[in-house]
Protein backbone atom coordinates (compact mmCIF):
# COMPACT_ATOMS: atom_id res chain seq x y z
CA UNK A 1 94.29 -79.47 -158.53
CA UNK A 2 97.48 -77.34 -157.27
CA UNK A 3 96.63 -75.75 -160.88
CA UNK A 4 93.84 -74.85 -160.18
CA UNK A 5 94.58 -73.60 -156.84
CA UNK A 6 97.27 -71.39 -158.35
CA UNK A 7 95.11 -69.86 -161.04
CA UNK A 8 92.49 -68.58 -158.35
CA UNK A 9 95.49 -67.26 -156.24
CA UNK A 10 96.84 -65.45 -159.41
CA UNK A 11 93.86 -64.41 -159.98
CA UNK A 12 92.89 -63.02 -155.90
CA UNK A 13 96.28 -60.83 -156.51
CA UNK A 14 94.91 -59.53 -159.76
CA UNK A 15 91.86 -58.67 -158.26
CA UNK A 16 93.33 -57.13 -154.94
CA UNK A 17 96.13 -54.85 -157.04
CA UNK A 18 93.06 -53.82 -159.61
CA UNK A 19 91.52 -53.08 -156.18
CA UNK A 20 93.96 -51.25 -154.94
CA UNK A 21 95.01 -49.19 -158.01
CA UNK A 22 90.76 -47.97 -158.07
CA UNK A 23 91.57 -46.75 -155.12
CA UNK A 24 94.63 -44.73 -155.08
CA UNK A 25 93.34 -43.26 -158.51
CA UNK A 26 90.09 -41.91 -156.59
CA UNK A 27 92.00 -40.19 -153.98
CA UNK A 28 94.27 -38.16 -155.95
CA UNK A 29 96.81 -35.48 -154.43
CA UNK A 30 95.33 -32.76 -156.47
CA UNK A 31 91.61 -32.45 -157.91
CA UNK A 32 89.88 -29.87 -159.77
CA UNK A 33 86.24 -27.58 -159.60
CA UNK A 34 84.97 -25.85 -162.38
CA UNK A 35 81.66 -23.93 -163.05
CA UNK A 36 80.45 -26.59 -165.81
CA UNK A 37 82.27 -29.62 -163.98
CA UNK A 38 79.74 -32.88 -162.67
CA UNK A 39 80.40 -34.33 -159.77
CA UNK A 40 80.64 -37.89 -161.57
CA UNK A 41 83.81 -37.07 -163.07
CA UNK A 42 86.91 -37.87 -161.66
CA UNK A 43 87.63 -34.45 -160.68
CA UNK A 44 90.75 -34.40 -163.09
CA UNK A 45 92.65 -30.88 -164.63
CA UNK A 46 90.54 -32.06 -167.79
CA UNK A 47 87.61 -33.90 -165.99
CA UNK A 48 86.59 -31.37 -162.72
CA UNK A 49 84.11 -31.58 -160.78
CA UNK A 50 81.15 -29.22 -159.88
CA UNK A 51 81.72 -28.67 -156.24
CA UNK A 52 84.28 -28.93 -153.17
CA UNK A 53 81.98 -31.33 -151.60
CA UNK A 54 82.12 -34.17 -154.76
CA UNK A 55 85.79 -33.80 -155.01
CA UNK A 56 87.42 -34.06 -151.50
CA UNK A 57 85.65 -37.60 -151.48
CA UNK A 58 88.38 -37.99 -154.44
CA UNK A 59 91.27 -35.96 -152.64
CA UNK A 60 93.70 -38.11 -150.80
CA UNK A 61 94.70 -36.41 -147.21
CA UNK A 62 96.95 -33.56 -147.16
CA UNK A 63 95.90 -33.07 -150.95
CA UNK A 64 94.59 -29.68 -152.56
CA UNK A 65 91.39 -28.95 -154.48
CA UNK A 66 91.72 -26.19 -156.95
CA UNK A 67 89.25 -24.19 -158.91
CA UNK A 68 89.23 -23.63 -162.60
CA UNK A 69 87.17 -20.52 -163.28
CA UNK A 70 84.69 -19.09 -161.58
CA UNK A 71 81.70 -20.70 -160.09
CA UNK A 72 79.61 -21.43 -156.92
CA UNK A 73 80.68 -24.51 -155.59
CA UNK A 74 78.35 -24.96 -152.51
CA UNK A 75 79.07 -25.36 -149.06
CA UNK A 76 81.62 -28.35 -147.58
CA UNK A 77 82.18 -29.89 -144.39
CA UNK A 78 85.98 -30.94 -144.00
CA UNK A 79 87.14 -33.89 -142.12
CA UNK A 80 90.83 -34.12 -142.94
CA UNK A 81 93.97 -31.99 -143.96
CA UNK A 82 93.43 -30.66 -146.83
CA UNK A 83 93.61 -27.09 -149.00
CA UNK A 84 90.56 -25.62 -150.84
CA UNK A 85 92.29 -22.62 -153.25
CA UNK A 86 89.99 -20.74 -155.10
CA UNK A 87 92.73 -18.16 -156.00
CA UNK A 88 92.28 -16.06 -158.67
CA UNK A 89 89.11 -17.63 -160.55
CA UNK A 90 86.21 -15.62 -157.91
CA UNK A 91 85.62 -18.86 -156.38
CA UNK A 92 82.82 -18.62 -153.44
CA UNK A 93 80.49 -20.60 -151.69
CA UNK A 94 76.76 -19.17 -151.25
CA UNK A 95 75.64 -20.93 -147.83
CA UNK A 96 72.25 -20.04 -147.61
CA UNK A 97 70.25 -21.50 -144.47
CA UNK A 98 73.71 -23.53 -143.69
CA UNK A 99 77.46 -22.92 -142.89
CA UNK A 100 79.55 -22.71 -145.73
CA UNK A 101 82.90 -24.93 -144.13
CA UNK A 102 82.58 -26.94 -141.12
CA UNK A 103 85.56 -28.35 -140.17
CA UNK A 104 85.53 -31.61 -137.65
CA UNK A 105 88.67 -32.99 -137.94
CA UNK A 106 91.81 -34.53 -136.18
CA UNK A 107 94.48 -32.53 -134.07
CA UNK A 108 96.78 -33.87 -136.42
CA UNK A 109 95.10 -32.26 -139.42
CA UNK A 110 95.72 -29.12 -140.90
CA UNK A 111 93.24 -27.28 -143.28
CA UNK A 112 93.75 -24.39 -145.42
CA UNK A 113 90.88 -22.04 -146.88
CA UNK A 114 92.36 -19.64 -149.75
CA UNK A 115 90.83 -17.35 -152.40
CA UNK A 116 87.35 -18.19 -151.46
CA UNK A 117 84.12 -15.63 -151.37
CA UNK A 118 81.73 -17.12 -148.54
CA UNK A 119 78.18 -15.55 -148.70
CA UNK A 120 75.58 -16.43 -146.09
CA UNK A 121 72.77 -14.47 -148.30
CA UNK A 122 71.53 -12.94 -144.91
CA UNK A 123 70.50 -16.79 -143.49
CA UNK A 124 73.16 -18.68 -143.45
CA UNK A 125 74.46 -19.82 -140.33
CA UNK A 126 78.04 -19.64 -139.88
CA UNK A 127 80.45 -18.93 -142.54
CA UNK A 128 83.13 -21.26 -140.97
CA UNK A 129 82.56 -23.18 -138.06
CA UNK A 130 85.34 -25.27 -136.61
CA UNK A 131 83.96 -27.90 -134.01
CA UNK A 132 84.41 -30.86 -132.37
CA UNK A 133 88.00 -31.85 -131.94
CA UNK A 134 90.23 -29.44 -132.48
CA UNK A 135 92.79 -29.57 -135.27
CA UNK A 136 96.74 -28.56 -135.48
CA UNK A 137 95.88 -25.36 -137.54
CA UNK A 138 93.53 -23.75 -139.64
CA UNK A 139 94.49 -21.38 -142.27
CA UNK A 140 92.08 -18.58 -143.61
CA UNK A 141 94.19 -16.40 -146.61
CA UNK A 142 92.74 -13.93 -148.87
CA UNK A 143 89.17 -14.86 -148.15
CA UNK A 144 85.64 -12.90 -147.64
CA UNK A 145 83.41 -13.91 -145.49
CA UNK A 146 79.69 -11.77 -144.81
CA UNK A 147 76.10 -12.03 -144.35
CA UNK A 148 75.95 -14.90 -141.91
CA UNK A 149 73.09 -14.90 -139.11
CA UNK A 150 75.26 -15.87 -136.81
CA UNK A 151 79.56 -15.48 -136.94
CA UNK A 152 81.53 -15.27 -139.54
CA UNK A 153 84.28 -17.65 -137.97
CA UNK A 154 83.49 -19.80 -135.38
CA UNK A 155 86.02 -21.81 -133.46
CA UNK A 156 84.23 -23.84 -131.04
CA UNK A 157 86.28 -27.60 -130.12
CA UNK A 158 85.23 -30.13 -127.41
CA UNK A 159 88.95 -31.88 -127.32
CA UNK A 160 92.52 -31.34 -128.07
CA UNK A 161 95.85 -29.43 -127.00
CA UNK A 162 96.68 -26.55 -128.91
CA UNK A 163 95.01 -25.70 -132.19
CA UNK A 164 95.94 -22.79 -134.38
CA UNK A 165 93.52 -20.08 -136.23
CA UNK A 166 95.81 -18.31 -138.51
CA UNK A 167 93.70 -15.59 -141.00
CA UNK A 168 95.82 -13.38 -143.36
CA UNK A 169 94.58 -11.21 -145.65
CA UNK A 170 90.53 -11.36 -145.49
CA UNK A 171 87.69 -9.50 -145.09
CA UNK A 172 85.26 -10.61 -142.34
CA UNK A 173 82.28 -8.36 -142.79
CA UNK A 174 78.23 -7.72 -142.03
CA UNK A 175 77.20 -11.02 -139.77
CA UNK A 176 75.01 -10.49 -136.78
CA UNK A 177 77.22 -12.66 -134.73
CA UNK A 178 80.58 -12.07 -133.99
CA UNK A 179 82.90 -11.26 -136.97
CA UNK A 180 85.37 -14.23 -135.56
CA UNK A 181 84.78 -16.23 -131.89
CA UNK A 182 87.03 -18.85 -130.33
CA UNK A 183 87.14 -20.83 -127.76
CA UNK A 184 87.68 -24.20 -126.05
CA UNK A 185 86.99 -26.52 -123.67
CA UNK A 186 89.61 -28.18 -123.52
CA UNK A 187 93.51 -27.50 -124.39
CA UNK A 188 94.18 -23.97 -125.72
CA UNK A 189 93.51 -22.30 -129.23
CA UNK A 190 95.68 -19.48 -130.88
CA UNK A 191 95.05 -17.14 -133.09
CA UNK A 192 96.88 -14.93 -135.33
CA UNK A 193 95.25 -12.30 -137.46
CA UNK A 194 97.19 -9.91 -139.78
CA UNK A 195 96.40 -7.57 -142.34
CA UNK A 196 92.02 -8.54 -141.69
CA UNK A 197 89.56 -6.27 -141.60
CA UNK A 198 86.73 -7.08 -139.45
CA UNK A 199 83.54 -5.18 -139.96
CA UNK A 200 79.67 -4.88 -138.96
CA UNK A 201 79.25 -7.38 -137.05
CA UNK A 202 78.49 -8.24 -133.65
CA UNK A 203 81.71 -7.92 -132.00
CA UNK A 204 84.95 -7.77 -134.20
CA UNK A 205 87.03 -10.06 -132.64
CA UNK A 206 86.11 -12.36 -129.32
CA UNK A 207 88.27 -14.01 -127.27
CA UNK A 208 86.39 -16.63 -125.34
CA UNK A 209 87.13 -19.59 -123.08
CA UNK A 210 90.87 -20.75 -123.52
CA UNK A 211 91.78 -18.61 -126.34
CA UNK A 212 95.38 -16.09 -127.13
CA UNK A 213 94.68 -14.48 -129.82
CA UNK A 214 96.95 -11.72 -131.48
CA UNK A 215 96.27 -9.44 -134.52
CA UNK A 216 98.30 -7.03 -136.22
CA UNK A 217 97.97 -4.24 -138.92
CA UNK A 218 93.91 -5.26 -138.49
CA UNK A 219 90.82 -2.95 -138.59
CA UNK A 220 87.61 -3.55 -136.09
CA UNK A 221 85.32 -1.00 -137.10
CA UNK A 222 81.48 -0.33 -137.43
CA UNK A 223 80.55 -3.38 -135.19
CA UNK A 224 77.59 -3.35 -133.29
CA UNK A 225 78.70 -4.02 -130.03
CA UNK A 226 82.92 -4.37 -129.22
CA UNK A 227 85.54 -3.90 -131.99
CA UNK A 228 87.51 -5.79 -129.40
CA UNK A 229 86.31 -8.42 -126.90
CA UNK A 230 88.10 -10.39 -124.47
CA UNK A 231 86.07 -12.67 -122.09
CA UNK A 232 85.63 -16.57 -120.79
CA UNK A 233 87.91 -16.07 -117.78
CA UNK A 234 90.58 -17.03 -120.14
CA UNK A 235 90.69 -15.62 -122.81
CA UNK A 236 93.39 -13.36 -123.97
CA UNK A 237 93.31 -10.58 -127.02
CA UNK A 238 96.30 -8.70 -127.80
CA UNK A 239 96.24 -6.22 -130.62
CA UNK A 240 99.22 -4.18 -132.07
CA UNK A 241 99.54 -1.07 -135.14
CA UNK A 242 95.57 -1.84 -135.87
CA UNK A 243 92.56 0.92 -136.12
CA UNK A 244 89.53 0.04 -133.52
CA UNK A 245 86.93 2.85 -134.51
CA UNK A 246 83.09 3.56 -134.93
CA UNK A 247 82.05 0.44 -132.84
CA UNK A 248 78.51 0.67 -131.16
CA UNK A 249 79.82 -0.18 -127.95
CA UNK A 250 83.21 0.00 -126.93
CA UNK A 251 86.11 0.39 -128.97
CA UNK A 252 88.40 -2.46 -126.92
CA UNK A 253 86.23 -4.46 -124.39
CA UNK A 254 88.56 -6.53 -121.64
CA UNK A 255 85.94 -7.88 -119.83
CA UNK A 256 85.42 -10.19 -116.32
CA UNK A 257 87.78 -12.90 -116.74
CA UNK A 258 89.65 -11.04 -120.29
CA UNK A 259 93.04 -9.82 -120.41
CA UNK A 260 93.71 -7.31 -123.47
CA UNK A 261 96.76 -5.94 -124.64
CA UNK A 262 96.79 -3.11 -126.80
CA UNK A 263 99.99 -1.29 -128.50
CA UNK A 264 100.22 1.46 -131.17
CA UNK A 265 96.45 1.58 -132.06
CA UNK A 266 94.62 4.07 -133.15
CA UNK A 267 91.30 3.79 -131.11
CA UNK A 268 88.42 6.70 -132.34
CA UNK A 269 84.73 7.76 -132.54
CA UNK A 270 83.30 4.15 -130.83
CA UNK A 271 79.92 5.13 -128.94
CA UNK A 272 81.06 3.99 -125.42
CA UNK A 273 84.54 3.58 -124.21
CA UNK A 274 87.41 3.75 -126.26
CA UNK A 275 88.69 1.38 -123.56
CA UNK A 276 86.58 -0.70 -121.25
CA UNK A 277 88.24 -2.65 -118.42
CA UNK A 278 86.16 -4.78 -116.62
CA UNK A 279 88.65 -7.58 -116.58
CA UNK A 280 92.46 -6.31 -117.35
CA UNK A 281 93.95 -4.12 -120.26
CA UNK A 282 97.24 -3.67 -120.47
CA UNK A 283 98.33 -0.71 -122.77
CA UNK A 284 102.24 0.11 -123.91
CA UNK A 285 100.85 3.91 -123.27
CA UNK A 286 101.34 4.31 -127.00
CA UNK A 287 97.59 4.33 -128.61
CA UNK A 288 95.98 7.12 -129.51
CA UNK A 289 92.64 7.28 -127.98
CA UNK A 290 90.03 10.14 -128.74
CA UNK A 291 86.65 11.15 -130.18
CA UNK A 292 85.07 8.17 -127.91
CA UNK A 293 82.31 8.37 -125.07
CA UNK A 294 84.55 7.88 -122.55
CA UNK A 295 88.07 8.59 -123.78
CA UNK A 296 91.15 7.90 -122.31
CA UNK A 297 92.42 4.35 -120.45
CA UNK A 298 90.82 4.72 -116.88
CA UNK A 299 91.61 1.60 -115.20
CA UNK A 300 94.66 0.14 -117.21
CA UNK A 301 97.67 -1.18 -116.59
CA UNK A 302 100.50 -0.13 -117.64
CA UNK A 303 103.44 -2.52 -119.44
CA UNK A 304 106.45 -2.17 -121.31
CA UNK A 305 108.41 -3.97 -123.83
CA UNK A 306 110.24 -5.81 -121.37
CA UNK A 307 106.78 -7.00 -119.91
């Protein structure tokens, strides 16, 4: 009998560790995409699969998912840390009637988006949309991002203390929405945005309800309504050494509630003001501000580098 008993113990072990070794092997710190990958692989350098969506199930947290070569690899939604790098292969994502990333994760999580083309083929609906809680950071690098029905970046979270949008190096482009919108209801999100372009769209860049957000060496140009938009009765928008021009509204937009700061921009040719203040603007009385409706900085207030 005590035999016996040992035998099925040795053999509940065996079972757990076989258990447990399936496991760690399916969630693997690095996985792979590829054009002709299937999603029933294991998502291996030599075994990919076809899309991000079959092979974070196989990513362990914190882990990265590469691409091959190029390919479509259809639209994910993203519930832990993780890195999707599409660098160098024309990775993309064609989202059409849906958002190409939604990201619901922890505040503890951290997600990065690299190398990626995400198309919204005129009807998708967001090309990233960050919701629900709100995580520690999200990282946007060397990305493009156009033809969405609604924004290109959305940042929208229910819960959480400080969350940060970082975007380096991309192209946010042609959405009828907003080019990139945050906000929060609850805690505080900030943004920084350096060397982006962000073009056609609704308004550039949109500083809503509980949001700092601070770009440098950026363009806002050719949007429909605001290059520049600060609103929410909290949000704040400071931009530095950027070009705001050809806008359909007004070039930089603080509006009720909106504090912008503005310092060394070159601010030209939008179709209202080159510098609205219905809220506050502050201005380092360095920008260069001509060729607008309404030129000049009626109404701002003036700061210093010791401000």
């Amino acid at each position: 009998m005590n035999k016996f008993r040992f035998t099925v113990k040795i053999f509940a072990i065996a079972i757990f560790m076989f258990a447990f070794a399936s496991l760690a092997q399916a969630q693997a710190s690095r996985t792979w995409v590829s054009g002709v990958g299937d999603d029933a692989n294991p998502c291996s350098r030599t075994a990919p699969c076809k899309t991000w969506a079959g092979a974070i199930s196989k990513t362990a947290p914190c882990g990265e998912i590469d691409a091959l070569d190029p390919g479509g690899f259809g639209a994910v939604t993203i519930t832990k840390s993780i890195t999707l790098d599409g660098t160098g292969t024309m990775a993309s994502i064609l989202a059409s009637l849906t958002t190409g990333i939604i990201i619901n994760a922890a505040t503890t999580d951290v997600v990065t988006i690299r190398g990626i083309s995400i198309n919204g083929f005129c009807n998708g609906i967001r090309g990233i949309n960050v919701t629900g809680n709100m995580p520690k950071a999200v990282n946007i690098e060397d990305c493009v991002i156009f033809r969405f029905a609604n924004e290109g970046i959305r940042w929208s979270t229910t819960a959480g203390t400080v969350g940060r949008l970082n975007i380096r190096n991309s192209v946010i482009r042609d959405n009828t929405g907003d080019a990139v919108f945050a906000s929060t209801s609850s805690g505080q999100v900030k943004g920084t945005f350096e060397n982006c372009s962000f073009l056609g769209s609704g308004n550039g860049a949109h500083a809503g309800l509980n949001s700092r957000l601070t770009a440098d060496q950026c363009q806002f140009s050719g949007n429909t309504s605001n290059g520049i938009l600060a609103d929410g009765n909290t949000g704040v928008m400071r931009v530095s050494n950027s070009q705001i021009h050809n806008n359909g509204a007004n070039g930089v937009s603080g509006a009720a509630g909106g504090v912008v700061e503005i310092n060394n921009n070159d601010i030209y040719n939008n179709t209202g003001n080159g510098v609205l203040v219905g809220g506050s603007v502050e201005t380092f009385g360095n920008n260069r501000i001509k060729a607008n409706g309404t030129d000049g900085c009626p109404g701002c207030t003036g700061v210093g580098p010791t401000n």
